[in-house]
Protein backbone atom coordinates (compact mmCIF):
# COMPACT_ATOMS: atom_id res chain seq x y z
CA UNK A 1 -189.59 18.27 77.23
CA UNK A 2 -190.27 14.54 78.33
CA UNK A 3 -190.00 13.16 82.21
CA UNK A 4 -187.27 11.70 81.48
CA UNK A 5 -185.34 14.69 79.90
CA UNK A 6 -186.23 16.56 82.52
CA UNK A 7 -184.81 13.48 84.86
CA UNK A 8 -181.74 13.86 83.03
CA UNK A 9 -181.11 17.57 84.10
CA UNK A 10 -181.43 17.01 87.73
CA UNK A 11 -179.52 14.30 87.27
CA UNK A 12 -176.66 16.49 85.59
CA UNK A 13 -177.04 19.58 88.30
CA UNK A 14 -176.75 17.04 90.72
CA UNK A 15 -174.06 15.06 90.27
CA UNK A 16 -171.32 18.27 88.29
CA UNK A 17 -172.13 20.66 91.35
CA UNK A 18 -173.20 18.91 94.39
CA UNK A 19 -172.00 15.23 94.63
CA UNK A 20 -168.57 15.66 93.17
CA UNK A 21 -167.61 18.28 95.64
CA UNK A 22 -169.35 16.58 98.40
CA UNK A 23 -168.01 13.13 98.38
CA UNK A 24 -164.68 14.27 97.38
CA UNK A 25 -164.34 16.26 100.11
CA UNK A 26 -165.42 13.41 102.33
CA UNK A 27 -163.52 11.07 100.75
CA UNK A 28 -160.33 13.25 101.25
CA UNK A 29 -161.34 14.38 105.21
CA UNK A 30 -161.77 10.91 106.48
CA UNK A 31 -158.77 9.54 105.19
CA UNK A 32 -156.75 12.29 106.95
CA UNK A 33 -158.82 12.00 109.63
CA UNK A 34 -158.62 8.31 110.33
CA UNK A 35 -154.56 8.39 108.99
CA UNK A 36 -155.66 6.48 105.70
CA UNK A 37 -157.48 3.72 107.79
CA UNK A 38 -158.40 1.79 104.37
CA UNK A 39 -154.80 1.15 103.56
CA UNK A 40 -153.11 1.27 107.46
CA UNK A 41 -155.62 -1.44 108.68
CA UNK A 42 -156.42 -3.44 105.53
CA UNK A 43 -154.72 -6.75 107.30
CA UNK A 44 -156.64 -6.30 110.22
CA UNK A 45 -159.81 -6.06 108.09
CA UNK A 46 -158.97 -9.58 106.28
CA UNK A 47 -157.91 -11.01 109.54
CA UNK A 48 -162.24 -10.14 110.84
CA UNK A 49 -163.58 -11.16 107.90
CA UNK A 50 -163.08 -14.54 109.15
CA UNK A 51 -164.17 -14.01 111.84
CA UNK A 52 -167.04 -16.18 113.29
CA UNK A 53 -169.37 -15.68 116.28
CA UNK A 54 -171.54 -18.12 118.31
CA UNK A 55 -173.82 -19.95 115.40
CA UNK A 56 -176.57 -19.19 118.62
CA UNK A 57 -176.74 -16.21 120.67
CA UNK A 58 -178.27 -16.46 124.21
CA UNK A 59 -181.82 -15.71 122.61
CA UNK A 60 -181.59 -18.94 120.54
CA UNK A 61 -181.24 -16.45 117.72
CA UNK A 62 -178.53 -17.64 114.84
CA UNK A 63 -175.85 -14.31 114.74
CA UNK A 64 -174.78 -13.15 111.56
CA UNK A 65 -171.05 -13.58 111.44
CA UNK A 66 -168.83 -10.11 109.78
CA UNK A 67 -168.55 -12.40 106.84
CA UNK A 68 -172.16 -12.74 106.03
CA UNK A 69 -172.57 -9.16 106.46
CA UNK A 70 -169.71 -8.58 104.02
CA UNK A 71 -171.33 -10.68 101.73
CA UNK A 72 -174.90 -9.18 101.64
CA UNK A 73 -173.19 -5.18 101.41
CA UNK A 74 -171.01 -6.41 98.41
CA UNK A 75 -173.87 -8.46 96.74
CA UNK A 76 -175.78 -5.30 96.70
CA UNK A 77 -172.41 -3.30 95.55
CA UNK A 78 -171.32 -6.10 92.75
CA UNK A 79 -174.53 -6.15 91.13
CA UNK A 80 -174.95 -5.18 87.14
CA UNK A 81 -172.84 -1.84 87.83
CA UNK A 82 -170.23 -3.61 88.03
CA UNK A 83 -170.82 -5.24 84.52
CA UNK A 84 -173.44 -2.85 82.80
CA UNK A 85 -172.29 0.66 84.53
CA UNK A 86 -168.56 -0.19 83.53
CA UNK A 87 -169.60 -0.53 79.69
CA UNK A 88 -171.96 2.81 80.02
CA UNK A 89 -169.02 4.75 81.83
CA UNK A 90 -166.73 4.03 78.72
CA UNK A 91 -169.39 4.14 76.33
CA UNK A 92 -170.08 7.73 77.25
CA UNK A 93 -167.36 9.14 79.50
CA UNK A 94 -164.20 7.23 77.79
CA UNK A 95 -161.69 5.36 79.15
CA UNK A 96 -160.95 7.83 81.78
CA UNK A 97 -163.57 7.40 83.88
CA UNK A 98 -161.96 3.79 84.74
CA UNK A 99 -159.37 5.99 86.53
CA UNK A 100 -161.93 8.22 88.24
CA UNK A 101 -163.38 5.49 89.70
CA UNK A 102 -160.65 4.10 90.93
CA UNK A 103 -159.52 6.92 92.92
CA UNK A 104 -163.31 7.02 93.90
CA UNK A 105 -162.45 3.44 95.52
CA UNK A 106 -159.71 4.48 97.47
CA UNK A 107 -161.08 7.85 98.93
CA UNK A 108 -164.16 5.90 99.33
CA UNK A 109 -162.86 2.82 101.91
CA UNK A 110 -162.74 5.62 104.80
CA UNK A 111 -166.16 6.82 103.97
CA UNK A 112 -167.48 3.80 104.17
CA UNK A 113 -165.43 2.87 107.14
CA UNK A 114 -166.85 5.78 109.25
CA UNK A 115 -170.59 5.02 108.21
CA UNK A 116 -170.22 0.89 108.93
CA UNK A 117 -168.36 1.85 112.59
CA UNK A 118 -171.51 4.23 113.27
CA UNK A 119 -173.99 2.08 112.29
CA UNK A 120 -172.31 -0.34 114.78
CA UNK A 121 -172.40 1.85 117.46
CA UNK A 122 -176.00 2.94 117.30
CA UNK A 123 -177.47 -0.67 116.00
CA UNK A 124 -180.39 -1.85 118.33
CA UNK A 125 -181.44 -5.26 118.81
CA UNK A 126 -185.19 -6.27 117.74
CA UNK A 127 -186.55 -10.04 118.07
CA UNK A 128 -183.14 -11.33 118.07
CA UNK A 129 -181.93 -9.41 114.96
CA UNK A 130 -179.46 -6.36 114.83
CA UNK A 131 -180.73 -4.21 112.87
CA UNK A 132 -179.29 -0.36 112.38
CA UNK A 133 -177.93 1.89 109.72
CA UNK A 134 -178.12 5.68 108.84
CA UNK A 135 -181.35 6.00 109.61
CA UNK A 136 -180.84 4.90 113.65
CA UNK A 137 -177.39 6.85 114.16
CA UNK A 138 -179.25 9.74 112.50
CA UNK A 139 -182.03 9.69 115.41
CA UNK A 140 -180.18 8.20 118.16
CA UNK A 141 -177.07 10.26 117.41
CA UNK A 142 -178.07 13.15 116.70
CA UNK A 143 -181.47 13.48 118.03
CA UNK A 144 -183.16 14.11 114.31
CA UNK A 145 -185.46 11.29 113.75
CA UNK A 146 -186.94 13.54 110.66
CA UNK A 147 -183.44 12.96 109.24
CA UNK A 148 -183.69 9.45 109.64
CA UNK A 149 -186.98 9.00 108.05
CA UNK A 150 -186.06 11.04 105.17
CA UNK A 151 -183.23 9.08 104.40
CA UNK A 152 -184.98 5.80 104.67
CA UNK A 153 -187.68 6.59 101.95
CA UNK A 154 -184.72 7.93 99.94
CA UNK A 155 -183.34 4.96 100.32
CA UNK A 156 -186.32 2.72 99.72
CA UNK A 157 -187.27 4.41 96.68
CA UNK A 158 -183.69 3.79 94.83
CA UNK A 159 -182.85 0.34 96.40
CA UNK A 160 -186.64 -1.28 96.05
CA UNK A 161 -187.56 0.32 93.61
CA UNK A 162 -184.94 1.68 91.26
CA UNK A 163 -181.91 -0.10 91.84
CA UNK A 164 -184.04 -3.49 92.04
CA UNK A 165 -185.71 -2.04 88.35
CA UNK A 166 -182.55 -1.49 87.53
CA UNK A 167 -181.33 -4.64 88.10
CA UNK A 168 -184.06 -6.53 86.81
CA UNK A 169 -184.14 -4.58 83.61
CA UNK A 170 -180.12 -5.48 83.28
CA UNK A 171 -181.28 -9.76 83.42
CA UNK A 172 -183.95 -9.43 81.19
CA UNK A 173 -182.03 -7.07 78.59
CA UNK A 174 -178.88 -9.75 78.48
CA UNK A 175 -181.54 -11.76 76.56
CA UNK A 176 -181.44 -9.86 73.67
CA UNK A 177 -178.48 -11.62 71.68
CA UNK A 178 -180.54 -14.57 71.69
CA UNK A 179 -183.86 -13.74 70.94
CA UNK A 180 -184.89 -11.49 67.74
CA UNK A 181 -187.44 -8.36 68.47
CA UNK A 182 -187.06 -9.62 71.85
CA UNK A 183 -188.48 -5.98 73.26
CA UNK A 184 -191.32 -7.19 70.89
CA UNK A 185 -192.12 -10.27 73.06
CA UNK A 186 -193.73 -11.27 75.20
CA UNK A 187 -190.54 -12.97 77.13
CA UNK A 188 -190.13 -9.52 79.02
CA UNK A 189 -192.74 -10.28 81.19
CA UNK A 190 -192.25 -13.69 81.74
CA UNK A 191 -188.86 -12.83 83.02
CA UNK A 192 -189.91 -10.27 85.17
CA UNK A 193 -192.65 -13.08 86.45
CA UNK A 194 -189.56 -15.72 87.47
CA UNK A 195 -187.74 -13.01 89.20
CA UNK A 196 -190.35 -11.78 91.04
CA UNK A 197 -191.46 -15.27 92.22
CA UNK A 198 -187.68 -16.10 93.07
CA UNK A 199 -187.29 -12.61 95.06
CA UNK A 200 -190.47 -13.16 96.86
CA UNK A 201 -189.34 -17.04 97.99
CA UNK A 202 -186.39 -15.42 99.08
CA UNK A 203 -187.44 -12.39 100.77
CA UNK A 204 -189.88 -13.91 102.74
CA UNK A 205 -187.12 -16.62 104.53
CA UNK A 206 -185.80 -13.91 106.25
CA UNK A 207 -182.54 -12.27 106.77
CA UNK A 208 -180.98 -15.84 107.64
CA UNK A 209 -181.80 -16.78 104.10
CA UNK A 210 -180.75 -13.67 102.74
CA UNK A 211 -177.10 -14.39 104.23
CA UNK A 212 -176.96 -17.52 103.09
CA UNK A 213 -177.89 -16.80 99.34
CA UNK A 214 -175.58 -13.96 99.81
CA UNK A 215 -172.69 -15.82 100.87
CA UNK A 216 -172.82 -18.48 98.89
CA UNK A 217 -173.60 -16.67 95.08
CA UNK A 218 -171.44 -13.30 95.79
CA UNK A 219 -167.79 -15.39 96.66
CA UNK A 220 -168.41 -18.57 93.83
CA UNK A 221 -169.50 -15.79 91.10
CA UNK A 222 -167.04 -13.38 91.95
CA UNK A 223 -164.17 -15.69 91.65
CA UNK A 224 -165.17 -16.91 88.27
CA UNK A 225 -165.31 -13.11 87.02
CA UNK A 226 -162.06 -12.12 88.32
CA UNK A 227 -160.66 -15.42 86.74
CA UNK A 228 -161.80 -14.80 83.49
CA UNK A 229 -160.64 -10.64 84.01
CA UNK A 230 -157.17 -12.48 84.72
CA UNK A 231 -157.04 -15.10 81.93
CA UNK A 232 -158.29 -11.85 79.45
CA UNK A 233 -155.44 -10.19 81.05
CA UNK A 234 -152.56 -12.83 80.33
CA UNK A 235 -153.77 -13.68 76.95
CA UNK A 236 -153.46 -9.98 76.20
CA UNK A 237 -150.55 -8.95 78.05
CA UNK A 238 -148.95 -6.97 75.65
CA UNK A 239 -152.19 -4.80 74.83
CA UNK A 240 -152.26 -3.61 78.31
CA UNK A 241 -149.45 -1.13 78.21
CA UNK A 242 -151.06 0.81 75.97
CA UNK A 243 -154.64 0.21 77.85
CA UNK A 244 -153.14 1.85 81.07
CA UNK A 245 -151.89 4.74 78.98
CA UNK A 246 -154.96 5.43 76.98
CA UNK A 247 -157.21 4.89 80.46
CA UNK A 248 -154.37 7.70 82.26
CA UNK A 249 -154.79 9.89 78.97
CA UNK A 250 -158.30 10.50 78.98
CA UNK A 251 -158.78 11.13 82.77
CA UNK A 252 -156.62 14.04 82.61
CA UNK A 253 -157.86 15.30 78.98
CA UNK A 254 -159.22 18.62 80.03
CA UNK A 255 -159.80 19.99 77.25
CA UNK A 256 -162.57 17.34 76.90
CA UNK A 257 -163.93 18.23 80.19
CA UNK A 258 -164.29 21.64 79.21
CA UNK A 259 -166.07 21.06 76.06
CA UNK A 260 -169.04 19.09 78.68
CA UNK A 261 -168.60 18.83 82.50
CA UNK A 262 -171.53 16.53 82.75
CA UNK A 263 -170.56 14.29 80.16
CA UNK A 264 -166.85 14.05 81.04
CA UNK A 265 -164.46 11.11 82.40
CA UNK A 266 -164.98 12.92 85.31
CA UNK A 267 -168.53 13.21 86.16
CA UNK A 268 -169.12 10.26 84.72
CA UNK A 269 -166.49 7.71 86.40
CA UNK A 270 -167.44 9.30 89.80
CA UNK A 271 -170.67 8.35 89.41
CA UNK A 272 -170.92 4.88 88.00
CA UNK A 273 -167.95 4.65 90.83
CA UNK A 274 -170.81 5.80 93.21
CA UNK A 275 -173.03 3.20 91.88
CA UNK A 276 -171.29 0.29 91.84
CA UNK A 277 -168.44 0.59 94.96
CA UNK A 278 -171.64 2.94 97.41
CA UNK A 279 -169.08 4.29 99.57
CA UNK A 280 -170.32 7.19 101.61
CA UNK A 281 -173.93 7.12 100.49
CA UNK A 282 -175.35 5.25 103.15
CA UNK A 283 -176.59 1.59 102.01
CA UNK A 284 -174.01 -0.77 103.04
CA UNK A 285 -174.23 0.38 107.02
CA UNK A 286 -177.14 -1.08 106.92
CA UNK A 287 -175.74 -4.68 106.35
CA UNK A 288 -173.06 -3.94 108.72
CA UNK A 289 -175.22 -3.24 111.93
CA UNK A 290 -176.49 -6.88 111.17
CA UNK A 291 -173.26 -8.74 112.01
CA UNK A 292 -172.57 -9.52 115.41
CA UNK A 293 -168.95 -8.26 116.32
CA UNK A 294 -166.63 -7.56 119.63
CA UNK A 295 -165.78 -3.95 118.42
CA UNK A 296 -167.46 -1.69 115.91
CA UNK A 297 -164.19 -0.79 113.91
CA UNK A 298 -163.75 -4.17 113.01
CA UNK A 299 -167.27 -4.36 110.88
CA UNK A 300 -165.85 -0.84 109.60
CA UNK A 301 -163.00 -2.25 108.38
CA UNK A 302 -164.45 -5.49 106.61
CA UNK A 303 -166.58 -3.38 104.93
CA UNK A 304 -163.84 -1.43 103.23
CA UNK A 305 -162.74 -4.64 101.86
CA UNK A 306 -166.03 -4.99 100.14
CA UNK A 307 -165.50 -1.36 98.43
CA UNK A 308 -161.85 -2.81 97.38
CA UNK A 309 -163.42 -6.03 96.27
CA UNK A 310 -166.21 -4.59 93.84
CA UNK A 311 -164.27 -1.61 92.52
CA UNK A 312 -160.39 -2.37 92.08
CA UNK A 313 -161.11 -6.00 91.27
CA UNK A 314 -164.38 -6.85 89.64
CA UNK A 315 -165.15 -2.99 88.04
CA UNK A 316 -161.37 -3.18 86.83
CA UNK A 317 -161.78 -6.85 84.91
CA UNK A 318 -165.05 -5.71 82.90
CA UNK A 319 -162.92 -2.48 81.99
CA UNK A 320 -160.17 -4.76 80.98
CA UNK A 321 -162.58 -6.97 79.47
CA UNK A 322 -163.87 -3.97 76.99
CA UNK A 323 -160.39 -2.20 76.65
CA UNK A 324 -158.25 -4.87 74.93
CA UNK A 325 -161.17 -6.19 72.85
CA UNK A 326 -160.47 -3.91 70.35
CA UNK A 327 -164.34 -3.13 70.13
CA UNK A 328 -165.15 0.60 70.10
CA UNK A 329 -168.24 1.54 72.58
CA UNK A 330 -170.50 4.27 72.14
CA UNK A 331 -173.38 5.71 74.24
CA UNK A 332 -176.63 5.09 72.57
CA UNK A 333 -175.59 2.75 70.15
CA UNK A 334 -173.16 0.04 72.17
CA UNK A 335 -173.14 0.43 75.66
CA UNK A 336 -173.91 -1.26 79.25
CA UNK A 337 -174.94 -5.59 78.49
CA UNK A 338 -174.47 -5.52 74.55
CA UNK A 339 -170.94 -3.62 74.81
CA UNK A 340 -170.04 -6.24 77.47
CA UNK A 341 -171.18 -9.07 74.99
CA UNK A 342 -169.18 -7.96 72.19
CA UNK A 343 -166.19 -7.48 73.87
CA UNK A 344 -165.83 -11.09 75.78
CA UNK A 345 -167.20 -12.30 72.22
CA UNK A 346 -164.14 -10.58 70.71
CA UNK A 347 -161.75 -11.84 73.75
CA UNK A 348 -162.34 -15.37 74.27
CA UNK A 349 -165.13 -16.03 71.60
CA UNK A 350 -169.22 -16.82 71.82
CA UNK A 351 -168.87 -18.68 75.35
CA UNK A 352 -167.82 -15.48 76.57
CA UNK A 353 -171.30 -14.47 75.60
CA UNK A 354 -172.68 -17.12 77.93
CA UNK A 355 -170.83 -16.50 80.40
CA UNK A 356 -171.84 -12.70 80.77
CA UNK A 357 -175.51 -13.86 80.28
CA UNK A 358 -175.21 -16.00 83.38
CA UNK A 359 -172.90 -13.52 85.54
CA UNK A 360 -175.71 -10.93 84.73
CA UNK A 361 -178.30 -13.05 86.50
CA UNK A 362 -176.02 -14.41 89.29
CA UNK A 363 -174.52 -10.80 89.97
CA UNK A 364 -178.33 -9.10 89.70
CA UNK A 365 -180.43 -11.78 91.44
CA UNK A 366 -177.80 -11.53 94.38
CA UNK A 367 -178.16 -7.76 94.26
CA UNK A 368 -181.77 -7.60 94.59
CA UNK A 369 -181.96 -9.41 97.53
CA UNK A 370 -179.15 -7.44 99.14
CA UNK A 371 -181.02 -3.69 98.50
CA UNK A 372 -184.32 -6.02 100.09
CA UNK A 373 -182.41 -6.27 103.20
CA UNK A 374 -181.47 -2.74 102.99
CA UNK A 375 -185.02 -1.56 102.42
CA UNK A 376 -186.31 -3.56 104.69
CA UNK A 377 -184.34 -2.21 107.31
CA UNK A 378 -185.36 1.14 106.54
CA UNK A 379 -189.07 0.33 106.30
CA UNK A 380 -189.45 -1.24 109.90
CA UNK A 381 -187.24 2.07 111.19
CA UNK A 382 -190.35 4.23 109.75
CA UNK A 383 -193.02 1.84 111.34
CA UNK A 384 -192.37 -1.76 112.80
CA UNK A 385 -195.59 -3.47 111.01
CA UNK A 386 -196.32 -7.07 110.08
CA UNK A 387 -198.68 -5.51 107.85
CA UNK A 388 -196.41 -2.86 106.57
CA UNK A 389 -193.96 -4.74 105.93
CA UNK A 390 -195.82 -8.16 103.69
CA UNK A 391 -197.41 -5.38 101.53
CA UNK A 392 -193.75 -3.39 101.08
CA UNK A 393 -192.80 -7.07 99.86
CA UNK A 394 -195.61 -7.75 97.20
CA UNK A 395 -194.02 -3.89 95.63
CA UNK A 396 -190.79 -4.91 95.96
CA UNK A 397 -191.89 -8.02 93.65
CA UNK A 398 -193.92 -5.65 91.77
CA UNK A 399 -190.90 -3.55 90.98
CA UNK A 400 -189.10 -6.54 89.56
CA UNK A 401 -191.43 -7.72 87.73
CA UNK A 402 -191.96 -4.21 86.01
CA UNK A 403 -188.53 -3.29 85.79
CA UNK A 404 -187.48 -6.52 83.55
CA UNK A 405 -189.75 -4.46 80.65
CA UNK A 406 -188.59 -0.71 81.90
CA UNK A 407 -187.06 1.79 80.01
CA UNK A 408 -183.26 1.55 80.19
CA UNK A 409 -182.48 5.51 80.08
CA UNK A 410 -185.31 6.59 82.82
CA UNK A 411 -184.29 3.68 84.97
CA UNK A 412 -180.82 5.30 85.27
CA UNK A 413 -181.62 8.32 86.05
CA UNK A 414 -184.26 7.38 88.72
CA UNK A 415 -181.71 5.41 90.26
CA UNK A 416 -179.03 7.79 89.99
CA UNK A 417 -181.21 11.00 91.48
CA UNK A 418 -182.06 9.10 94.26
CA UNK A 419 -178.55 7.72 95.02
CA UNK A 420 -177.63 10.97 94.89
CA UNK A 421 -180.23 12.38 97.23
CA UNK A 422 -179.58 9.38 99.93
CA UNK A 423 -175.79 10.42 99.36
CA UNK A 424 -176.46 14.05 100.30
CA UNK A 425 -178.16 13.52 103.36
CA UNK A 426 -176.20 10.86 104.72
CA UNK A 427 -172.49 12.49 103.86
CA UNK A 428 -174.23 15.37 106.00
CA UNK A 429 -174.72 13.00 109.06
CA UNK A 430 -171.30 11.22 109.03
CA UNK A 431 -169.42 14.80 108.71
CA UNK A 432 -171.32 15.75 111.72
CA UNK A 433 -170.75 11.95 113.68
CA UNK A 434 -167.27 11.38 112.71
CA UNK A 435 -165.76 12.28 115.93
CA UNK A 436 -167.45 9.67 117.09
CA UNK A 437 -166.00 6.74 114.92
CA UNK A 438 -162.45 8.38 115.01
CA UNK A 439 -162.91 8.05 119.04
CA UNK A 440 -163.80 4.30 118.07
CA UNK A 441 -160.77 3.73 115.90
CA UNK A 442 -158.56 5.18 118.44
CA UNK A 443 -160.24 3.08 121.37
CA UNK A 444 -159.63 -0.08 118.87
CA UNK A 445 -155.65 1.08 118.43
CA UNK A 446 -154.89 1.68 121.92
CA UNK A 447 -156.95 -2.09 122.99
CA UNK A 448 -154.43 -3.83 119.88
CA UNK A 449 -151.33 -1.92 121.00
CA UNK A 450 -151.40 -3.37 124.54
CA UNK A 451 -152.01 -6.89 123.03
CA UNK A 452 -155.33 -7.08 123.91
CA UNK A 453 -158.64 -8.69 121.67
CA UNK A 454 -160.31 -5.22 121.04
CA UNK A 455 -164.06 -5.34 122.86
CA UNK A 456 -166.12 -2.19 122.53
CA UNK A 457 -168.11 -0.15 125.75
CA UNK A 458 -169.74 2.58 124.76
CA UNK A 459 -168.78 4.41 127.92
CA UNK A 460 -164.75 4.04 126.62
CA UNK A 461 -165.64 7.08 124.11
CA UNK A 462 -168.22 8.48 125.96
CA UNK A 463 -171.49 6.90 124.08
CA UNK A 464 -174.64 5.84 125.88
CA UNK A 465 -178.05 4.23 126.04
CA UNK A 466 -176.75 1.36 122.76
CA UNK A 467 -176.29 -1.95 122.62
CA UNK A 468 -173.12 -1.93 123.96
CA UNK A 469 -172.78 -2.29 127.97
């Protein structure tokens, strides 16, 4: 048995009997809990999107506004998941696991709205910066810094090294309709070169720079995508009837799921959902402790609409994309950027083709630098080196550049296991801390209800020693 078969069973074991249950029942808690906050406060979440601070805090430090940290948490979620996952969901898992993750979407907004309000509350403030995430609530909240470092190397191993593989591997592999034997090349490496230079340039400007590439490539690309979902859409109206039946179908087809819980619509929708929208797992708090906001709940809320925005919009027009083409995938033969080319080739013809190629590389780039800024995060909460940190950069290059020639099938499952280890530990920590940010919500309520701008003190719900006076 090979590493990576052996990958492939923890993968399985974790993700049929230990994930499922567990974000389920998250998903399900907090949105009793919080009286479906992701769908009762969705306008208010819009409304402080738009939010802008002070360009200039009082330190002579630029802020980053709600919207920039929107836009670095969904450049890391709408990354080649949202593309390649989609087509290796269907490919293996049928069109089923489209619904699966949609309802993964939904349950997910108030998981991710609990995490983003506690890593609000327990940011700290470093040279400037806010800076926070699982890692700090874990050892300021509840006192268990081991738990904090734990989930940080989790989380550096999948986002710098397997995620940004990942990612890397997905741009170098849309190259393949264009170039014969190109696994045979030498081209491979000379990708993974370009990237690597272009992620170090970046990564190096700081997280100023990292907002600004953020916000500028995730809004323009996403737009485009979505446009050509819609225009996919119209031109195949009268396909879609039948789409929505056959997706409906196959989510409930039991008797499939019996035959193979880990391969099922199921299993398999939940976790390409997990991948692509990262609701509950822990990543995207760390963007939201950057922005600089009057009341936690409000980052909490903006960064459900980045959940909605990569799963129910962009994940939904690749599956649209691949269900009315009329071209059939299948796992290990047409699946993830090859599936994807086929399909727009069959929709709208070969500038489809293009057009993936070049979302590939907009959506991936912009995703690598967003898991940077989550690793990096992580890597000055273990130890707050100059040193540490420049030679964590020249491996997060390295990673690139050796993921652009990876192995597609171990890449996966490297990135999955460790998803779904960072997953485990931090669902743990926000069952145990959600008292907290449902003391938060209600604090932001009561403040709206007597017509007053909501502004957070930690002594309000009984929180001390943070940020907030």
């Amino acid at each position: 048995m090979g590493i990576n078969d052996i990958l492939t069973k923890i993968n399985d074991v974790m993700y049929t009997y230990i994930l499922i249950i567990m974000l389920a029942a998250a998903g399900i808690f907090f949105t009793v809990r919080t009286r479906i906050v992701q769908l009762r406060l969705l306008k208010d979440g819009l409304k402080s999107m738009m939010e802008r601070p002070d360009e200039v805090g009082e330190d002579g430090k630029k802020k980053v506004s709600s919207f920039q940290a929107l836009m670095i948490s969904t450049a890391s979620r709408v990354g080649t998941g949202n593309i390649a996952g989609i087509a290796t969901a269907i490919a293996a898992g049928g069109p089923g696991a489209v619904f699966w993750m949609w309802l993964m979407a939904v349950l997910g907004g108030a998981s991710a709205f609990i995490e983003s309000t506690l890593a609000q509350i327990y940011k700290i403030k470093k040279d400037g910066v806010f800076r926070g995430g699982p890692s700090y609530y874990m050892e300021k909240a509840l006192g268990k810094r081991w738990m904090g470092v734990l989930f940080s190397v989790l989380l550096i191993i999948c986002f710098a090294y397997g995620f940004n593989g990942l990612q890397s591997y997905n741009m170098s592999s849309s190259l393949q309709y264009y170039i014969p034997n190109y696994a045979q090349t030498k081209i491979p490496m000379l990708v993974g070169l370009i990237l690597a230079v272009l992620t170090g340039l970046v990564i190096w400007g700081g997280v100023h720079r990292i907002g600004f590439i953020t916000s500028v490539i995730v809004p323009v690309m996403a737009c485009f995508y979505i446009l050509i979902g819609i225009i996919t859409m119209v031109t195949h109206a009268r396909e879609l009837p039948k789409v929505f039946g056959v997706i409906f179908e196959n989510a409930f087809n039991f008797r499939a799921m019996a035959g193979g819980m880990a391969g099922s619509a199921v299993v398999i929708g939940i976790k390409r959902g997990l991948f692509s929208n990262e609701a509950g797992m822990g990543s995207a708090p760390n963007a939201s402790a950057s922005a600089d906001v009057d009341h936690p709940v409000t980052q909490g809320l903006v960064q459900v609409i980045s959940v909605f925005i990569d799963t129910l919009l962009i994940c939904s027009s690749t599956a649209m994309m691949l269900l009315v083409s009329g071209v059939q995938g299948e796992s290990g033969v047409l699946d993830g950027i090859p599936y994807v080319q086929a399909a727009i080739q069959a929709n709208v013809g070969t500038w489809g083709i293009y057009f993936i190629t070049f979302s590939i590389f907009a959506f991936a780039f912009s995703s690598l630098i967003g898991n940077y800024f989550y690793a990096e995060s992580n890597i000055l909460f273990i130890k707050d080196s100059r040193l540490l940190l420049n030679m964590f950069r020249i491996t997060c290059c390295a990673a690139v550049f050796l993921g652009a020639q990876a192995d597609f099938g171990m890449v996966w499952n490297i990135a999955d296991i460790t998803m779904g280890a960072m997953a485990i530990v931090n669902i743990i920590a926000i069952f145990l801390l959600n008292g907290t940010a449902v003391k938060a919500l209600k604090d932001y309520e009561s403040q709206k209800k007597a017509g007053k701008r909501p502004i957070f003190k930690g002594e309000n719900i009984g929180v001390k020693d943070t940020v907030w006076k």
